[in-house]
PDB file of N, CA and C in Angstrom:
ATOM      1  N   UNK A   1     142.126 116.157 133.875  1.00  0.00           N
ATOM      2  CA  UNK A   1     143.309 116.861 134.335  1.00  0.00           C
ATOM      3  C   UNK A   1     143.069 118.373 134.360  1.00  0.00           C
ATOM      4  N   UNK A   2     142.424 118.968 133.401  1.00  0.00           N
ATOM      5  CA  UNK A   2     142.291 120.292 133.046  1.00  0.00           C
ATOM      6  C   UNK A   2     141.360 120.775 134.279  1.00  0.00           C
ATOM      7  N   UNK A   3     139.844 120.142 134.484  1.00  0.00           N
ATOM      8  CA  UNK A   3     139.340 120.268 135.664  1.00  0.00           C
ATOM      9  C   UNK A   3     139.769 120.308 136.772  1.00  0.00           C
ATOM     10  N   UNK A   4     140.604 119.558 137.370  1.00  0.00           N
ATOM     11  CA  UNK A   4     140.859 119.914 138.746  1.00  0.00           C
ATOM     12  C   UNK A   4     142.005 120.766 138.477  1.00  0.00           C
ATOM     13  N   UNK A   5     142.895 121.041 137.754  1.00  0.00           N
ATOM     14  CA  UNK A   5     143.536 122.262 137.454  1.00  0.00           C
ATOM     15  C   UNK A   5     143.132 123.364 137.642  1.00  0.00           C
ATOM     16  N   UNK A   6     141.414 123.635 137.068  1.00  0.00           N
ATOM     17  CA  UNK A   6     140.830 124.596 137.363  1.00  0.00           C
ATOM     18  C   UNK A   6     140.050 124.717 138.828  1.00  0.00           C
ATOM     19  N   UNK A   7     139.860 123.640 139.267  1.00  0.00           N
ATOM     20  CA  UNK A   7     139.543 123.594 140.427  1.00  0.00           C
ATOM     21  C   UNK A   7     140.331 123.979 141.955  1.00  0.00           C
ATOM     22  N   UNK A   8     141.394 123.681 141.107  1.00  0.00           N
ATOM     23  CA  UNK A   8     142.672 123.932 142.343  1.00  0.00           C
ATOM     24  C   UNK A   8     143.067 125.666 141.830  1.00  0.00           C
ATOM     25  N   UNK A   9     142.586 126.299 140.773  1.00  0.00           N
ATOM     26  CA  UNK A   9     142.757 127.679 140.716  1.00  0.00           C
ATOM     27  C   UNK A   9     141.197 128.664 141.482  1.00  0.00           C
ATOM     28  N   UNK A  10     140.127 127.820 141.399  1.00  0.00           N
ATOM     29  CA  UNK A  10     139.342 128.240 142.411  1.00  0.00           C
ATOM     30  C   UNK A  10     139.359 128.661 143.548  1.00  0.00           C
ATOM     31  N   UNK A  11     139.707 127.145 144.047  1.00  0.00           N
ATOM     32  CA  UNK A  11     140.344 127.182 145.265  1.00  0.00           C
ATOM     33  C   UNK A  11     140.997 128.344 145.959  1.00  0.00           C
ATOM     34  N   UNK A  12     141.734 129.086 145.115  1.00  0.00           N
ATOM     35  CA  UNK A  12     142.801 129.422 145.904  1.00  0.00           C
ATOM     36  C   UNK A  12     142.472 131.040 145.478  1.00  0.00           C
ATOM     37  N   UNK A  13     141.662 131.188 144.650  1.00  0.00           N
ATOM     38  CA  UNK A  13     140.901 132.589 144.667  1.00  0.00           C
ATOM     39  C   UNK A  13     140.041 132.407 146.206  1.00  0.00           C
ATOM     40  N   UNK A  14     139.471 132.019 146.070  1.00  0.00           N
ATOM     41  CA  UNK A  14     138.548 131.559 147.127  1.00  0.00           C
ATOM     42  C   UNK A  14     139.142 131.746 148.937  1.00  0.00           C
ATOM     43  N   UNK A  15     140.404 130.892 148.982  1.00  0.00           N
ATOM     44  CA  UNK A  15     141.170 131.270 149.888  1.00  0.00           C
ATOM     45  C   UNK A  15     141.506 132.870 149.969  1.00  0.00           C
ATOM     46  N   UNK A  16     141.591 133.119 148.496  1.00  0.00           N
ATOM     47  CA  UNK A  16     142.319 135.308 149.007  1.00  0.00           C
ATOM     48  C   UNK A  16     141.235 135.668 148.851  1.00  0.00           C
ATOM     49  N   UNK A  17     140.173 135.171 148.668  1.00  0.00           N
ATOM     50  CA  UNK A  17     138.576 136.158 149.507  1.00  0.00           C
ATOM     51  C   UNK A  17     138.419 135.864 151.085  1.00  0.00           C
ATOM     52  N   UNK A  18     139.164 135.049 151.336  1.00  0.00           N
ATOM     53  CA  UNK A  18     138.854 134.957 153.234  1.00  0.00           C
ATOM     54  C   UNK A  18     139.930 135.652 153.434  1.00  0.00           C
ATOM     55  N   UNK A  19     141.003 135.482 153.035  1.00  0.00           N
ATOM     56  CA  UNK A  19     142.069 136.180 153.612  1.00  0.00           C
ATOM     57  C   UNK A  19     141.810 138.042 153.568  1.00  0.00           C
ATOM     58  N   UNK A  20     140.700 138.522 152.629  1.00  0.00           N
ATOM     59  CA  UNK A  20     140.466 139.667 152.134  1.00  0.00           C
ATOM     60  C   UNK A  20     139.010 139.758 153.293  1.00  0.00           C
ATOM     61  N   UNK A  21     138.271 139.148 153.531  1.00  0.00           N
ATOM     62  CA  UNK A  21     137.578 139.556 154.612  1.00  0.00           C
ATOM     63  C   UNK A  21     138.031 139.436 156.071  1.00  0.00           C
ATOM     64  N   UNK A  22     138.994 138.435 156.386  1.00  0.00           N
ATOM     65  CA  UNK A  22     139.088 138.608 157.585  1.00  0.00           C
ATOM     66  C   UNK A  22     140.046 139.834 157.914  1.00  0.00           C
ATOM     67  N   UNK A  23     141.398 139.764 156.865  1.00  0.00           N
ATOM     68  CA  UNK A  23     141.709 141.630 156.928  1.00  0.00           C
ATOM     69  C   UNK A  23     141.013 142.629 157.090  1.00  0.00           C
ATOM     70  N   UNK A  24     139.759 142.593 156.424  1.00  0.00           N
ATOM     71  CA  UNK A  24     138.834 143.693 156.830  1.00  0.00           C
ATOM     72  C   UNK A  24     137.680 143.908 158.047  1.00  0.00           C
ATOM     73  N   UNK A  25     137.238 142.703 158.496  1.00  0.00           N
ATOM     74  CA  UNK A  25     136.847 142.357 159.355  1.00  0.00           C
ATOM     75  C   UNK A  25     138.431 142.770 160.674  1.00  0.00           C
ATOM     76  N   UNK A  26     139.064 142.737 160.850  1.00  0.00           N
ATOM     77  CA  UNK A  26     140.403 142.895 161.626  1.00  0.00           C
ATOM     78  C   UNK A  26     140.568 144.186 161.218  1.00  0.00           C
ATOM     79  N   UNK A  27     140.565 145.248 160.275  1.00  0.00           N
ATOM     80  CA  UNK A  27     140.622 146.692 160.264  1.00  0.00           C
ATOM     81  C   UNK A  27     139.619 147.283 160.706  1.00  0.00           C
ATOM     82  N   UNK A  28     138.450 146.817 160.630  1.00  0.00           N
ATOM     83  CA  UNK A  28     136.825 147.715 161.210  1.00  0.00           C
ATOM     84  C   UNK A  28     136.563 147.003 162.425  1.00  0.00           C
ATOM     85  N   UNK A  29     137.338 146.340 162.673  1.00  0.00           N
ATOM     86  CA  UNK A  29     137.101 145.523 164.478  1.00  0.00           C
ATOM     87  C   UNK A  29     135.316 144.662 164.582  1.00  0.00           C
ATOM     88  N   UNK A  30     135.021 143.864 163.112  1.00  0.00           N
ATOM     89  CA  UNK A  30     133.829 143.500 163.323  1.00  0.00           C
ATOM     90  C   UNK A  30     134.202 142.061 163.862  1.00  0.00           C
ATOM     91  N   UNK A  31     133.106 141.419 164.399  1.00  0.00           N
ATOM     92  CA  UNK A  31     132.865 140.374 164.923  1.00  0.00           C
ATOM     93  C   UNK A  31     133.235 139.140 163.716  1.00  0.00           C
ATOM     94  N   UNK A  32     134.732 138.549 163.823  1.00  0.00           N
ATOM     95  CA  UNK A  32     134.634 137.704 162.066  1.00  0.00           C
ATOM     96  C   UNK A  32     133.862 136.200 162.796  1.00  0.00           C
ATOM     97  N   UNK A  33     133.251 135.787 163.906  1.00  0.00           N
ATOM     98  CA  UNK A  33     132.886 134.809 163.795  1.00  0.00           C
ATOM     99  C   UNK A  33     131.025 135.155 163.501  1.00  0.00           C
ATOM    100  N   UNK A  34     131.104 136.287 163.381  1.00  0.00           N
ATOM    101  CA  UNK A  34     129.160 136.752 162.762  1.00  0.00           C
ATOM    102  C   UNK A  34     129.703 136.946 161.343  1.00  0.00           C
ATOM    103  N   UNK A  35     130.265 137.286 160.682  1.00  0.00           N
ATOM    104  CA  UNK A  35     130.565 137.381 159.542  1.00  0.00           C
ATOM    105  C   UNK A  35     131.037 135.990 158.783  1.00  0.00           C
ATOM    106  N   UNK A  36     131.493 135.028 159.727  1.00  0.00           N
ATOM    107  CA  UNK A  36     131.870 133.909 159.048  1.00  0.00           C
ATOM    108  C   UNK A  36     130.590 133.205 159.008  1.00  0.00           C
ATOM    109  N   UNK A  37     129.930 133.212 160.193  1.00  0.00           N
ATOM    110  CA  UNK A  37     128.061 132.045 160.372  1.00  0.00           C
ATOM    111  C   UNK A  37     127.548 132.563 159.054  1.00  0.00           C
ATOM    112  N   UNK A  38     127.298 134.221 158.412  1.00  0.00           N
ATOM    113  CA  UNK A  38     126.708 134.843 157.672  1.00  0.00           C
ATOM    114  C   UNK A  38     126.762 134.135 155.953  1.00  0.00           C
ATOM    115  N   UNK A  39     128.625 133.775 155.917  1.00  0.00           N
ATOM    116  CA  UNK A  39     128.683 133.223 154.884  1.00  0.00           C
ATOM    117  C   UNK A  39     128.352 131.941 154.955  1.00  0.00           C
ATOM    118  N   UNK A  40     128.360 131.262 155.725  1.00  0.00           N
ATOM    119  CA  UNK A  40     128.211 129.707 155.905  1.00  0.00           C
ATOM    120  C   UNK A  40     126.548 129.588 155.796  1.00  0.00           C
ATOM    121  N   UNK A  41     125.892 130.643 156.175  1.00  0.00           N
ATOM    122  CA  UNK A  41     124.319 130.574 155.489  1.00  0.00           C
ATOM    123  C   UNK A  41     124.439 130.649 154.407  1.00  0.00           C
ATOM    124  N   UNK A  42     124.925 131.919 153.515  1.00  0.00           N
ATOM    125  CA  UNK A  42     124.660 131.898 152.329  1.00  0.00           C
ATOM    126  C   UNK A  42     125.335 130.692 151.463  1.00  0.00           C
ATOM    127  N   UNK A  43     126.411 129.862 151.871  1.00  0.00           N
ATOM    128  CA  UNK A  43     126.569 128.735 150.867  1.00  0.00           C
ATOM    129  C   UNK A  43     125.752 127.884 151.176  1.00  0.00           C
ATOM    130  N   UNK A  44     125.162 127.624 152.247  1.00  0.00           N
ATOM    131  CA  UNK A  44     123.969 126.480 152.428  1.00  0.00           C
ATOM    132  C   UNK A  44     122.927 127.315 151.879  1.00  0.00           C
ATOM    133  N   UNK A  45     122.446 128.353 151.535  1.00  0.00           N
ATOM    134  CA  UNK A  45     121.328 128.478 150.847  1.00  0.00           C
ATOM    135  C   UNK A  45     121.716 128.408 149.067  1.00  0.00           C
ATOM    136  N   UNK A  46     122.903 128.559 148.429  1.00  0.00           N
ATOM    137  CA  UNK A  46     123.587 127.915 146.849  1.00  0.00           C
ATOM    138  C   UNK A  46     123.522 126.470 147.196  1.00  0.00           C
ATOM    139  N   UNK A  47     123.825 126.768 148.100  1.00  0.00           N
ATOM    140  CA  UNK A  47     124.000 124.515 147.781  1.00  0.00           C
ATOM    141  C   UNK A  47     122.238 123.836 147.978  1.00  0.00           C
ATOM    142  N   UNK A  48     121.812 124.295 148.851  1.00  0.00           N
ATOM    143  CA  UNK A  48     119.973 124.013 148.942  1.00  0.00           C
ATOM    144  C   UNK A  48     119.349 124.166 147.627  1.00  0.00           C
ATOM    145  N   UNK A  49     119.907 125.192 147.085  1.00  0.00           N
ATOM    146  CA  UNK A  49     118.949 125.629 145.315  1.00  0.00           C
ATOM    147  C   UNK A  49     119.639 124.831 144.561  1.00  0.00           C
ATOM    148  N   UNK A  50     120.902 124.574 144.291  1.00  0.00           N
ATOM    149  CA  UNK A  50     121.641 123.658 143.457  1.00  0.00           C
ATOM    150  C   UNK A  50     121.077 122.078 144.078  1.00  0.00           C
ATOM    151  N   UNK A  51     121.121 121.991 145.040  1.00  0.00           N
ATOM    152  CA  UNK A  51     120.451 120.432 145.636  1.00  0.00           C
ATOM    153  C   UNK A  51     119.275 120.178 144.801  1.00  0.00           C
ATOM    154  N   UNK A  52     118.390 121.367 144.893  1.00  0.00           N
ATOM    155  CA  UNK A  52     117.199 121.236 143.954  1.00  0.00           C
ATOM    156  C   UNK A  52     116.212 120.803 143.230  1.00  0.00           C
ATOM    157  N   UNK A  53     117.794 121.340 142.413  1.00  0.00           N
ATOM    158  CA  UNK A  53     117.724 121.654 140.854  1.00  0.00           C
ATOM    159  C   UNK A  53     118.293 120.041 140.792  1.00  0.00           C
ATOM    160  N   UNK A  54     118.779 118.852 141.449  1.00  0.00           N
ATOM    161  CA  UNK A  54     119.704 117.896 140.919  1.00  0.00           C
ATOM    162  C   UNK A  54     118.777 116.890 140.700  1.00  0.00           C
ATOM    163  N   UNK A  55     119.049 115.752 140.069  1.00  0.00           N
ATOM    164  CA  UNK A  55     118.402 114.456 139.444  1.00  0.00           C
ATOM    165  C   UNK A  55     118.492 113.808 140.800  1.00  0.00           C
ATOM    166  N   UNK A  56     118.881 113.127 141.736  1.00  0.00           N
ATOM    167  CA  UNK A  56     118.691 112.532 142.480  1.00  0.00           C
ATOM    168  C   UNK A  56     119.091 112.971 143.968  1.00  0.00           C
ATOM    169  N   UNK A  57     117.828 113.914 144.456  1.00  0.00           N
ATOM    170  CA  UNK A  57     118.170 114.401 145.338  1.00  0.00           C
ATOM    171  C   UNK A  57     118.159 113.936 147.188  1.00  0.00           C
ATOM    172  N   UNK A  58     117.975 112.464 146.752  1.00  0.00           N
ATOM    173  CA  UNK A  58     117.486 111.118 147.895  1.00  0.00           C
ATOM    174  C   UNK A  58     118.962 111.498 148.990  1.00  0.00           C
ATOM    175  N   UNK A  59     119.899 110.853 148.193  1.00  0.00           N
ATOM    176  CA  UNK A  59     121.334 110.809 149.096  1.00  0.00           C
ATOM    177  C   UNK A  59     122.067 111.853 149.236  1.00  0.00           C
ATOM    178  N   UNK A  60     121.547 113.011 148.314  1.00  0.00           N
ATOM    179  CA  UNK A  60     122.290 114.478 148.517  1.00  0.00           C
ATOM    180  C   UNK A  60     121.772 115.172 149.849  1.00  0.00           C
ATOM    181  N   UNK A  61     120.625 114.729 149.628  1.00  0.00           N
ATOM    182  CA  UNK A  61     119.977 115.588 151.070  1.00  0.00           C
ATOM    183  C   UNK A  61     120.663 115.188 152.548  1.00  0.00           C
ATOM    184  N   UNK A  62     121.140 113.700 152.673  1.00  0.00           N
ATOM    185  CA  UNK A  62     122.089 113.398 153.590  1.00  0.00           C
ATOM    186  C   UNK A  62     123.344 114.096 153.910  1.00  0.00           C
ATOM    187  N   UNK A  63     123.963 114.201 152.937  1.00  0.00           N
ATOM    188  CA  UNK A  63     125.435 114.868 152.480  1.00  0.00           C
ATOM    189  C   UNK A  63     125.295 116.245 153.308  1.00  0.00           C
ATOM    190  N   UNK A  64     124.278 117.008 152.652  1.00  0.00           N
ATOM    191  CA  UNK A  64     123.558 118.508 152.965  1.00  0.00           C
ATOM    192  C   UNK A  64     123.425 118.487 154.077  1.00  0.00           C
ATOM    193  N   UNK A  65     122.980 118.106 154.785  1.00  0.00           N
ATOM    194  CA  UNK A  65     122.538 117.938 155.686  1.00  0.00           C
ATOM    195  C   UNK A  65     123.410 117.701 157.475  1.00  0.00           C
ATOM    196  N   UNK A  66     124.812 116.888 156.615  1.00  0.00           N
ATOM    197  CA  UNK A  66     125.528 116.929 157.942  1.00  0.00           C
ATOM    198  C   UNK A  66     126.731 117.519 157.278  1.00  0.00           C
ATOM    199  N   UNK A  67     126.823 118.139 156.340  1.00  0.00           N
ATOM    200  CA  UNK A  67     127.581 119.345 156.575  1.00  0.00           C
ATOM    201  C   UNK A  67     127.104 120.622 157.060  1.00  0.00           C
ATOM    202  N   UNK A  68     125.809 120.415 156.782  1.00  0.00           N
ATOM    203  CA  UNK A  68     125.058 121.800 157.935  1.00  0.00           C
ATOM    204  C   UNK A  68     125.218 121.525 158.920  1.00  0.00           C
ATOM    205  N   UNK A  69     125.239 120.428 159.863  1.00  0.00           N
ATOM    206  CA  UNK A  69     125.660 120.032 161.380  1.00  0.00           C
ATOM    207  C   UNK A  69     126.714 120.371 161.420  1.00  0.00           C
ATOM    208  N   UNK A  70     127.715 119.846 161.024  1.00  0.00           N
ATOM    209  CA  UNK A  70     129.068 120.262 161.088  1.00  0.00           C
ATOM    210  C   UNK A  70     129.505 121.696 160.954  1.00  0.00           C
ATOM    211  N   UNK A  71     128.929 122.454 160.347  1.00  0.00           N
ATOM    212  CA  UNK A  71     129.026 124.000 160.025  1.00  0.00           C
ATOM    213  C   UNK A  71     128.613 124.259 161.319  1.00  0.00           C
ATOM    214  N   UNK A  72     127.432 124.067 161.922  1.00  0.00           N
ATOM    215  CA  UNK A  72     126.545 124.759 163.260  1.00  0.00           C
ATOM    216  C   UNK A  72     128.040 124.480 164.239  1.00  0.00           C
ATOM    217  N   UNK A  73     128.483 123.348 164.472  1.00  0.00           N
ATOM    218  CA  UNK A  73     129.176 122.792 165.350  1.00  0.00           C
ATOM    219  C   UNK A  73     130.380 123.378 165.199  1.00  0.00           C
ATOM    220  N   UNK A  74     131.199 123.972 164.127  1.00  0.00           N
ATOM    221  CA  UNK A  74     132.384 124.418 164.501  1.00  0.00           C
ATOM    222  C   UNK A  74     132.039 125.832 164.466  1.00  0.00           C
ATOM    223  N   UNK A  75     130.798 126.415 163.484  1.00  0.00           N
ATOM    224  CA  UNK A  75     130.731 127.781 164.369  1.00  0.00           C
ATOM    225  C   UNK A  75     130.221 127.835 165.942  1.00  0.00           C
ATOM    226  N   UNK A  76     129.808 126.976 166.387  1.00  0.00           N
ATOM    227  CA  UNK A  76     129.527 127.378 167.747  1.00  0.00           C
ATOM    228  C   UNK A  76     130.504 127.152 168.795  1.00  0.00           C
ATOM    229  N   UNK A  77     132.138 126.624 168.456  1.00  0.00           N
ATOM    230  CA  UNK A  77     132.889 126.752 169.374  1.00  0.00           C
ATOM    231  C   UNK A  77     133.620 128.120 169.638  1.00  0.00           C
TER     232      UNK A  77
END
């Protein structure tokens, strides 16, 4: 119970860091869909090192793998 408690307070930090870049991205007139691909690398490169580092990395690499498709695919619309 306590976990996803804390998980659902992540969350939602997490949400007012997008809401805090795309405001700023929207005040300096930058490109937020190069700034969004930018972050979507850097969590596929935490999640690649955490993949790793894991005990059974057979069926994770699947998982990884088409959420990187899926990332390519909705940034490229």
């Amino acid at each position: 119970m306590m976990t996803g408690f804390l998980l659902v307070i992540l969350a939602g930090i997490c949400w007012i860091g997008i809401g805090v870049s795309v405001s700023i991205c929207a005040k300096r007139g930058w490109n937020y869909d190069l700034v969004q691909g930018l972050n979507y690398f850097g969590a596929a490169i935490i999640c690649a090192v955490i993949l790793l580092s894991s005990a059974t990395p057979q069926a994770d690499w699947r998982v990884f793998a088409l959420n990187c498709l899926g990332g390519l695919r909705c940034s490229a619309e």
